[in-house]
N, C-alpha and C. Protein backbone atom coordinates (compact mmCIF):
# COMPACT_ATOMS: atom_id res chain seq x y z
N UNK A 1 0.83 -1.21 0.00
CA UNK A 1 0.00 0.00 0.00
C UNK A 1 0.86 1.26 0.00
N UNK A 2 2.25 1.10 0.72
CA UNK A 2 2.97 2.76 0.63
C UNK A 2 3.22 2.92 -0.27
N UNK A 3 3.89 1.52 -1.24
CA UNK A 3 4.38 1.81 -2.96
C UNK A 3 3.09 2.76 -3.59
N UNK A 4 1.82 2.20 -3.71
CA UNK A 4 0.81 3.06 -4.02
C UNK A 4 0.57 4.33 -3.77
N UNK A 5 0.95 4.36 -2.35
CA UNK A 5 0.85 6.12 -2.04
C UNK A 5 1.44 6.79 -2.74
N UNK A 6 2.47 6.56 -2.51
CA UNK A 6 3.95 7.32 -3.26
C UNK A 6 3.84 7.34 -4.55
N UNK A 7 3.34 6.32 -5.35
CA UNK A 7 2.66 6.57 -7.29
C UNK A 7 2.08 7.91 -7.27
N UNK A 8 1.25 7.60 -6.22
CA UNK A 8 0.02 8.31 -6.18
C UNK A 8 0.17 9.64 -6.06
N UNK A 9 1.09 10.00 -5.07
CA UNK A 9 1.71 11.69 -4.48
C UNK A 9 2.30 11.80 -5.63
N UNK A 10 3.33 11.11 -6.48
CA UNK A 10 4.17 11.47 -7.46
C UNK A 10 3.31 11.55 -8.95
N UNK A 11 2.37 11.27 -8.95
CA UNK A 11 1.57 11.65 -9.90
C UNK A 11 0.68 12.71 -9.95
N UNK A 12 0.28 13.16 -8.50
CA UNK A 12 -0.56 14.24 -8.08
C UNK A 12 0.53 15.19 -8.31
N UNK A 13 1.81 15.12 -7.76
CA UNK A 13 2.84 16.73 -7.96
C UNK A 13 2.64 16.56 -9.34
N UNK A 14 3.39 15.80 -10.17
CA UNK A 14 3.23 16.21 -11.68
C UNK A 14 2.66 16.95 -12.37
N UNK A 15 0.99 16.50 -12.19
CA UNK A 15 0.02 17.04 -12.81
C UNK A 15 -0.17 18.58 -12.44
N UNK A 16 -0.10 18.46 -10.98
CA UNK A 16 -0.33 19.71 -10.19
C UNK A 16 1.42 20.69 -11.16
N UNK A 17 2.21 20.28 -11.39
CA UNK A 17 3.62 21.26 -12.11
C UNK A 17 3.04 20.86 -13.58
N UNK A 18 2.39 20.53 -14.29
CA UNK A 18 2.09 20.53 -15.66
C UNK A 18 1.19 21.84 -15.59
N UNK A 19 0.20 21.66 -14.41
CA UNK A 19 -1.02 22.76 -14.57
C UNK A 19 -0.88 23.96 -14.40
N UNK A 20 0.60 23.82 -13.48
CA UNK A 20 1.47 25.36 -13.66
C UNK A 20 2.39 25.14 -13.59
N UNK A 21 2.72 25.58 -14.77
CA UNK A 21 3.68 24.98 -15.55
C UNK A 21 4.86 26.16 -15.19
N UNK A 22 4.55 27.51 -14.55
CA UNK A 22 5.83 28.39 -14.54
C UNK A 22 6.18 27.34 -13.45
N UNK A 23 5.67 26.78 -12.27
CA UNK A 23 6.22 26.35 -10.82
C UNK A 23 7.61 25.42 -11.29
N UNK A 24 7.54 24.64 -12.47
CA UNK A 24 8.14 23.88 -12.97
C UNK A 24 9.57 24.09 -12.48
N UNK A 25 10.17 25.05 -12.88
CA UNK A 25 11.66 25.22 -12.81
C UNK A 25 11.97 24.56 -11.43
N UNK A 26 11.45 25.42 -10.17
CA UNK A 26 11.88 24.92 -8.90
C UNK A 26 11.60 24.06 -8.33
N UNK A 27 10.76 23.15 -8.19
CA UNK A 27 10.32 21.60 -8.12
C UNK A 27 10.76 20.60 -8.54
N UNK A 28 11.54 21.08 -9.71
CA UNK A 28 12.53 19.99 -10.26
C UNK A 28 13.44 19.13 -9.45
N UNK A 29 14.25 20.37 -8.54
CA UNK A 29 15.41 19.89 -7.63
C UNK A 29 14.60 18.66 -7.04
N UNK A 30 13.31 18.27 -6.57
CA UNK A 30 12.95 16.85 -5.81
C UNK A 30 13.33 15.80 -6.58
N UNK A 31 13.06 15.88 -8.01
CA UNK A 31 12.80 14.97 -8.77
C UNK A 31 14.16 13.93 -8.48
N UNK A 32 15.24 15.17 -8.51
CA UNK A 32 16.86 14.17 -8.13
C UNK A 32 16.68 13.78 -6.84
N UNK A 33 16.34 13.57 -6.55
CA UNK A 33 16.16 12.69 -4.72
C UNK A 33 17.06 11.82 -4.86
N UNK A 34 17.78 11.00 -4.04
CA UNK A 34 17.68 9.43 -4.04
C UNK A 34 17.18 8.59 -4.25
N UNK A 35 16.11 8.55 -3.96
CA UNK A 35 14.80 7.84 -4.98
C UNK A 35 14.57 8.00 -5.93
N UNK A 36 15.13 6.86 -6.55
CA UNK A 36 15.40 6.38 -8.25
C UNK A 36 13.99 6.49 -8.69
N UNK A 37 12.73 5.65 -7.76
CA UNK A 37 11.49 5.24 -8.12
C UNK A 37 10.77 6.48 -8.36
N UNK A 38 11.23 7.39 -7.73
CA UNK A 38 10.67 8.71 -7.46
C UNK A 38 10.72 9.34 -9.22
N UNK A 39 11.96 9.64 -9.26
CA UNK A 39 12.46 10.37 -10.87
C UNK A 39 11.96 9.34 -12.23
N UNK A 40 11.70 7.33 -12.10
CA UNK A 40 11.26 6.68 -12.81
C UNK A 40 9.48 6.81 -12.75
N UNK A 41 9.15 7.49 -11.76
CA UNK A 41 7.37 7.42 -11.80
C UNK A 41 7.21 8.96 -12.78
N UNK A 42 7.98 9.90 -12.10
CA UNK A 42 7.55 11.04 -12.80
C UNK A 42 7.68 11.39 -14.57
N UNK A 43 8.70 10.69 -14.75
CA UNK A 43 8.69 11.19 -16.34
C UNK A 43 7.86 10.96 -17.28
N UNK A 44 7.32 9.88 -16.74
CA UNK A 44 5.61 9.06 -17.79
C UNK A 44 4.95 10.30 -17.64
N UNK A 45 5.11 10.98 -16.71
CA UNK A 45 4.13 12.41 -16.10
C UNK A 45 4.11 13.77 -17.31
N UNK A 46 5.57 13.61 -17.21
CA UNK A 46 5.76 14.76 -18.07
C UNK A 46 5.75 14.72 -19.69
N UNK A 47 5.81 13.00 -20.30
CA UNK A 47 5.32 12.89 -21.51
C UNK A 47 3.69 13.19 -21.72
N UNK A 48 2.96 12.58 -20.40
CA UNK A 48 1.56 12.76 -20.38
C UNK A 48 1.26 14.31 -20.54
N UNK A 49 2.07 15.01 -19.90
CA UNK A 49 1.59 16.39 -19.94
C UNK A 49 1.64 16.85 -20.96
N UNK A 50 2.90 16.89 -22.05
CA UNK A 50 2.89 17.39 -23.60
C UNK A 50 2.59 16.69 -24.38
């Protein structure tokens, strides 16, 4: 169930930085986390968005 959460939050920021899209620039820095799974969930995000 946490793996799910965490899809889930990492798909909600996405959408939520596609829909404003200036926020983009500074939100980025999360994406490099340590969490590989983190930066591999989001990019499906950002093809979805364009």
């Amino acid at each position: 169930m946490k793996e799910l959460r965490k899809v889930l939050m990492v798909l909600g920021m996405g959408w939520a930085m596609v829909m404003f899209g200036e926020e983009v620039e500074e939100p980025r820095s999360w994406v490099r986390s340590p969490s590989s799974d983190v930066s591999v969930s989001y990019q499906p995000v950002l093809g979805a968005g364009n």
